[in-house]
PDB file of N, CA and C in Angstrom:
ATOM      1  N   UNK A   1     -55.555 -39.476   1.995  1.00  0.00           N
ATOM      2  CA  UNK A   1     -54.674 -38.368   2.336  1.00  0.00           C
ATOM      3  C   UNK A   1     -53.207 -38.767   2.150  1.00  0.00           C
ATOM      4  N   UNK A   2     -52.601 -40.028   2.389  1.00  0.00           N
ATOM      5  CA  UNK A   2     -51.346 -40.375   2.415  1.00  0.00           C
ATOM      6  C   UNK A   2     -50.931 -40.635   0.480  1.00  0.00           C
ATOM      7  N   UNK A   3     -51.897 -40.516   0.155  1.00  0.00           N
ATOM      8  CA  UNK A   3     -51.806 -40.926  -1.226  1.00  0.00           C
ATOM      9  C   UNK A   3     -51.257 -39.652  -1.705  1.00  0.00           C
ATOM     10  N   UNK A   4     -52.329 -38.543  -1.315  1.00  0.00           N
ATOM     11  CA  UNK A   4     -51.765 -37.100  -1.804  1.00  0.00           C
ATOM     12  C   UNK A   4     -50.344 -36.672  -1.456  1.00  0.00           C
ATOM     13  N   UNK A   5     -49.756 -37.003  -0.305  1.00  0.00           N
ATOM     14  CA  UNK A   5     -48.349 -36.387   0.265  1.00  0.00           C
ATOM     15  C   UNK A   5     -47.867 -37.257  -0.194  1.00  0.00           C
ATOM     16  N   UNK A   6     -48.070 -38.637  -0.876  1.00  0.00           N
ATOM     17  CA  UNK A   6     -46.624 -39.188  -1.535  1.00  0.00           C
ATOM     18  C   UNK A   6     -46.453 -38.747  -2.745  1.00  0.00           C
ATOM     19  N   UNK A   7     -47.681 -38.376  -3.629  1.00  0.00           N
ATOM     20  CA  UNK A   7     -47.526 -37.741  -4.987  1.00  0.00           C
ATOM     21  C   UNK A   7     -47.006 -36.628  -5.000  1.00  0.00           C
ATOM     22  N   UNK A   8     -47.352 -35.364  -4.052  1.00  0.00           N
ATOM     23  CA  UNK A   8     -46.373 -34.251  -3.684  1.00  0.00           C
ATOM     24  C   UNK A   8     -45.278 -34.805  -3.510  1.00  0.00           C
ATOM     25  N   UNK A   9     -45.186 -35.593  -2.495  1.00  0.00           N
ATOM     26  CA  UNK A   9     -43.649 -35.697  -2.100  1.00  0.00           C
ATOM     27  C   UNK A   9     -42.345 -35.793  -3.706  1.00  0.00           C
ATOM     28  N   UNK A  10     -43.050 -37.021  -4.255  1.00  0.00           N
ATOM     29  CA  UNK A  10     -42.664 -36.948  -5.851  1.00  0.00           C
ATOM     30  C   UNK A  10     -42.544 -35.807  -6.430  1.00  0.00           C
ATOM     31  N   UNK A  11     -43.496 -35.151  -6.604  1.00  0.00           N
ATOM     32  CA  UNK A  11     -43.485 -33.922  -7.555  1.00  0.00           C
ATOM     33  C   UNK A  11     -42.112 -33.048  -7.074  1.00  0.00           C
ATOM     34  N   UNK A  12     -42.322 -32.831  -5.697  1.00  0.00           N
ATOM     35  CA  UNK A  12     -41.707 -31.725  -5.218  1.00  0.00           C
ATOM     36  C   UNK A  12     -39.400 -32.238  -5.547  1.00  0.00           C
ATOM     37  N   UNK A  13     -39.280 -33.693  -5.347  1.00  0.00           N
ATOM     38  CA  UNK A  13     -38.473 -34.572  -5.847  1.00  0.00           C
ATOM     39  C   UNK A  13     -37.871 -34.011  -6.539  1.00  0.00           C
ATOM     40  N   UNK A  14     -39.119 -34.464  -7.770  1.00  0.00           N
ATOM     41  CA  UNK A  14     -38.598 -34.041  -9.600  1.00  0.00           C
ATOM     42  C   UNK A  14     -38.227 -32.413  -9.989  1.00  0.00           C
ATOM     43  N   UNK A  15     -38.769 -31.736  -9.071  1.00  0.00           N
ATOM     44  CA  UNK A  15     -38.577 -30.388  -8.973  1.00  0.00           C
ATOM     45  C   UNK A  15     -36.931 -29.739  -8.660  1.00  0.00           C
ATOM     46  N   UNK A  16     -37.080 -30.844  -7.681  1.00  0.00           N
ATOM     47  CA  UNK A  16     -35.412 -30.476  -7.230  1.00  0.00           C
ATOM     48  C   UNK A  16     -34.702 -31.068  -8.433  1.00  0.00           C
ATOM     49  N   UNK A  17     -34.619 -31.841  -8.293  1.00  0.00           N
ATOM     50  CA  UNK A  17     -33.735 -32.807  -9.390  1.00  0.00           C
ATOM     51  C   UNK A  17     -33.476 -32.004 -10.867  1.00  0.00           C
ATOM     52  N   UNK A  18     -34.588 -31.380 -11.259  1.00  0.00           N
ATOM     53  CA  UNK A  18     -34.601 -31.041 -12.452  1.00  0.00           C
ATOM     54  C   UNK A  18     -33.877 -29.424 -12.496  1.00  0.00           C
ATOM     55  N   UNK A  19     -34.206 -29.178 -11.327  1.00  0.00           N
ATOM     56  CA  UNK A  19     -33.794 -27.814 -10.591  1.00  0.00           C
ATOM     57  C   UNK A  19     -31.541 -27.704 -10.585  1.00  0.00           C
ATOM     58  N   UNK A  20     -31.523 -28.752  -9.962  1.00  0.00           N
ATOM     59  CA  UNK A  20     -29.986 -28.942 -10.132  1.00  0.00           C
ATOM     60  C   UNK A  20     -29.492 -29.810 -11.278  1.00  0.00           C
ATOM     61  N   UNK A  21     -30.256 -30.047 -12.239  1.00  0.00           N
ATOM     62  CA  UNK A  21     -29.367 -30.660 -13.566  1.00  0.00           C
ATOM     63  C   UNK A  21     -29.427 -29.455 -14.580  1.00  0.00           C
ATOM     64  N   UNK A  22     -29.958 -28.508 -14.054  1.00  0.00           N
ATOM     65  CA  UNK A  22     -30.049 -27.045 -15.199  1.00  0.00           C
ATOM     66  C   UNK A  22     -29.727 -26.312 -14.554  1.00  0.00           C
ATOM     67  N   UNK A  23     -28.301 -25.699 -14.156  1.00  0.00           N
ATOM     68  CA  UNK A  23     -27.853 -24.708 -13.729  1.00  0.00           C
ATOM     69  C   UNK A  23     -28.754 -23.405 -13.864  1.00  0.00           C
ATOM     70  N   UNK A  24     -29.180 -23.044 -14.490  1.00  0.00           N
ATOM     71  CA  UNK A  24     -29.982 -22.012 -14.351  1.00  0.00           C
ATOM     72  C   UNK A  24     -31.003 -21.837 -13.417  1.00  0.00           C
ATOM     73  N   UNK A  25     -31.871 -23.044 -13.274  1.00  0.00           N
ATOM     74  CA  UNK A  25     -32.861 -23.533 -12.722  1.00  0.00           C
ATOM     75  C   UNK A  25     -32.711 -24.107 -10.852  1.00  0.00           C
ATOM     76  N   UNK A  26     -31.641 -23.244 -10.130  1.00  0.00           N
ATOM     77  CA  UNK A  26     -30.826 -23.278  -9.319  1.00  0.00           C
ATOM     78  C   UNK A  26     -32.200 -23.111  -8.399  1.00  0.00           C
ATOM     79  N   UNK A  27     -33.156 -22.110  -8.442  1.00  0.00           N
ATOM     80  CA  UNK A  27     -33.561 -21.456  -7.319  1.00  0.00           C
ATOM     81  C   UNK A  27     -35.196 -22.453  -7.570  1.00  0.00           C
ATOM     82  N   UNK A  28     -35.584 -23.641  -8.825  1.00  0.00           N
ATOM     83  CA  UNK A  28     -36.286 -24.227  -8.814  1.00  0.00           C
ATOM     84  C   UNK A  28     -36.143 -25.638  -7.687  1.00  0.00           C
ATOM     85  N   UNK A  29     -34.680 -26.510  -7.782  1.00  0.00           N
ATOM     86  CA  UNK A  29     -34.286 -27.533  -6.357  1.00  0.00           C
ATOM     87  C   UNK A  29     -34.234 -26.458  -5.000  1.00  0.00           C
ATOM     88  N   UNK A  30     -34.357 -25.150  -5.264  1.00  0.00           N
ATOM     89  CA  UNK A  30     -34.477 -24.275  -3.517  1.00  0.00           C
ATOM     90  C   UNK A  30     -35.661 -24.465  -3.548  1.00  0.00           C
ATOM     91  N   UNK A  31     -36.689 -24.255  -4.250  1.00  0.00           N
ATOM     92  CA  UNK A  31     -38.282 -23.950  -4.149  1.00  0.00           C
ATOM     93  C   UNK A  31     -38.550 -26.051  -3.739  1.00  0.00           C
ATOM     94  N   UNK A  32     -38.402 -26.921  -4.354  1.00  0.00           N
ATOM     95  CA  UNK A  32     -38.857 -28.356  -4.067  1.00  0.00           C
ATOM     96  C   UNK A  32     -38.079 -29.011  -3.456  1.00  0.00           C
ATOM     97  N   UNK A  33     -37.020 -28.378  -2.761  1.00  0.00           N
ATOM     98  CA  UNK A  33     -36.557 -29.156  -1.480  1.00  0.00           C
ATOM     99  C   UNK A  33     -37.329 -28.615  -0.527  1.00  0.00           C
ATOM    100  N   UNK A  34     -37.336 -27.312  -0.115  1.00  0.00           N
ATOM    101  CA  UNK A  34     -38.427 -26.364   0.739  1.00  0.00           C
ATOM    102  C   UNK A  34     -39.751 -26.875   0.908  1.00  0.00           C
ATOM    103  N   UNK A  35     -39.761 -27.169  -0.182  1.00  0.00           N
ATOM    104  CA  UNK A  35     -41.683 -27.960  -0.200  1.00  0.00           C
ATOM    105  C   UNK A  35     -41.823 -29.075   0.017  1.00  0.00           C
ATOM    106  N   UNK A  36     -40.329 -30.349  -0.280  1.00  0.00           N
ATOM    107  CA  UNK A  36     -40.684 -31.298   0.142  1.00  0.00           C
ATOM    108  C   UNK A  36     -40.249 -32.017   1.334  1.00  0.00           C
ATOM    109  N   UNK A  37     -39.646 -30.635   2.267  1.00  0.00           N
ATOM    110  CA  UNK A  37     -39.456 -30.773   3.191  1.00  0.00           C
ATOM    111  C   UNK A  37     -40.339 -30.503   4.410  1.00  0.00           C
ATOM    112  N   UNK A  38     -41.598 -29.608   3.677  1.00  0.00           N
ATOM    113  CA  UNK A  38     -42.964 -29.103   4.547  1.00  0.00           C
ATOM    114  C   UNK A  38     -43.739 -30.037   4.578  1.00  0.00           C
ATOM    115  N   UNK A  39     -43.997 -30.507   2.934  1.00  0.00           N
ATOM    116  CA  UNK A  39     -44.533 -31.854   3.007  1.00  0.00           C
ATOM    117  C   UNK A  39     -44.384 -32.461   3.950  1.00  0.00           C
ATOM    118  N   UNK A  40     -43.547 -33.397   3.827  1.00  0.00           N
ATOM    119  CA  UNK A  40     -43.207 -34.285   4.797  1.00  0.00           C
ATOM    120  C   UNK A  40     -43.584 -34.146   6.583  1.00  0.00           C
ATOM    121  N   UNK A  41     -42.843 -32.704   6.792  1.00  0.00           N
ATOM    122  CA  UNK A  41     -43.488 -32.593   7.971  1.00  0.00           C
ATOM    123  C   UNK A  41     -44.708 -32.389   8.370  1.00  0.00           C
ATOM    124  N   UNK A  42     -45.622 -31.955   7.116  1.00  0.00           N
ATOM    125  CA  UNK A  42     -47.097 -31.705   7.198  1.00  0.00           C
ATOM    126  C   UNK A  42     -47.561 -33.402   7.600  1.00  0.00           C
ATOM    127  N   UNK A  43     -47.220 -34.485   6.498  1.00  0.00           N
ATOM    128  CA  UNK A  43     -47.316 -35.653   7.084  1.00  0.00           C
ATOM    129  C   UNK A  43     -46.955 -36.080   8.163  1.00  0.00           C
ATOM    130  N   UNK A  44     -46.077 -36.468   8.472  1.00  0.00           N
ATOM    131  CA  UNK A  44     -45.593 -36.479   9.246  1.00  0.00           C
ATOM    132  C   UNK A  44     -46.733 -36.447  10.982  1.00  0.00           C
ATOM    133  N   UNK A  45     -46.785 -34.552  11.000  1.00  0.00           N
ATOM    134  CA  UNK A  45     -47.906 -34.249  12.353  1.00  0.00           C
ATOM    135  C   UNK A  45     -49.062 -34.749  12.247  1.00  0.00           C
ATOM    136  N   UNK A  46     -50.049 -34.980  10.467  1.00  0.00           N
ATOM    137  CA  UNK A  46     -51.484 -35.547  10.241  1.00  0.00           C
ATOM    138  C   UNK A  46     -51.099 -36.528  11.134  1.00  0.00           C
ATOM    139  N   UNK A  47     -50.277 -37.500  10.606  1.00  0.00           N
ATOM    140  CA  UNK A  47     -50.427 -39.367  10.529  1.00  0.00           C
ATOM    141  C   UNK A  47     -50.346 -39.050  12.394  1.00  0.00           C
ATOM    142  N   UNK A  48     -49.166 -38.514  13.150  1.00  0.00           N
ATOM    143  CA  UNK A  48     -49.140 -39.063  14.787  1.00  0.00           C
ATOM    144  C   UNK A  48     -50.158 -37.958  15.339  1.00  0.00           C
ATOM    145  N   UNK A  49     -51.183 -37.295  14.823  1.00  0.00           N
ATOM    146  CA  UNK A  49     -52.597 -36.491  15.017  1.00  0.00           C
ATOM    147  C   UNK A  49     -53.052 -37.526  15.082  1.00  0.00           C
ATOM    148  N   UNK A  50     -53.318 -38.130  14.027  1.00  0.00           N
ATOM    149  CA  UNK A  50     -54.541 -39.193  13.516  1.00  0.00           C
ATOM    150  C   UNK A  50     -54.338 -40.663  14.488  1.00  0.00           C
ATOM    151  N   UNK A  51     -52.557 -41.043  15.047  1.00  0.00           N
ATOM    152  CA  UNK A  51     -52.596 -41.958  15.749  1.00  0.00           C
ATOM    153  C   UNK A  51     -53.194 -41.998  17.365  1.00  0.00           C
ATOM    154  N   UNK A  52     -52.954 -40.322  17.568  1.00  0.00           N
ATOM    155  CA  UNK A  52     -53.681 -40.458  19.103  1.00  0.00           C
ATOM    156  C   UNK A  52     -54.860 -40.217  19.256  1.00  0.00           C
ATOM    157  N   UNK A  53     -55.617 -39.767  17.971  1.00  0.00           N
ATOM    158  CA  UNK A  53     -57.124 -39.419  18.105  1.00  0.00           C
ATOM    159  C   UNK A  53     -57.525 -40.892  18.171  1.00  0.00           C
ATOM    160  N   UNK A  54     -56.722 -41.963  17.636  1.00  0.00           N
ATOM    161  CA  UNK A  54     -57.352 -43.508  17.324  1.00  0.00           C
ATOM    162  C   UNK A  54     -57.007 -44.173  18.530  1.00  0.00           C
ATOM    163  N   UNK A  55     -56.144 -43.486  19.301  1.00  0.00           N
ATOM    164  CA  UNK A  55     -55.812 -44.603  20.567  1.00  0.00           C
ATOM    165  C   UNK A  55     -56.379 -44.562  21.701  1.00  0.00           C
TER     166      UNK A  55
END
């Protein structure tokens, strides 16, 4: 599972990035900062879920 949210996390990255080096492509870094900011928090709640189900 942590494997999958770091490859999102990437994707969603390159999204932005590519999003603000093409002015046009303005509302593509709104769409993969947004996402890799859910990401993250989606991780984020799994992993300290998964730490108190283990403790």
């Amino acid at each position: 599972m942590l494997t999958v949210i770091v490859i999102l996390l990437v994707a969603w990255a390159v999204l932005a990035v590519v999003g603000f080096a093409i002015k046009g492509l303005l509302w593509l870094a709104i769409i993969g900062i947004i996402l890799f900011i859910g990401t993250l928090i989606f991780g984020l709640v799994r992993r300290s879920a998964r730490r108190r189900k283990s403790v």
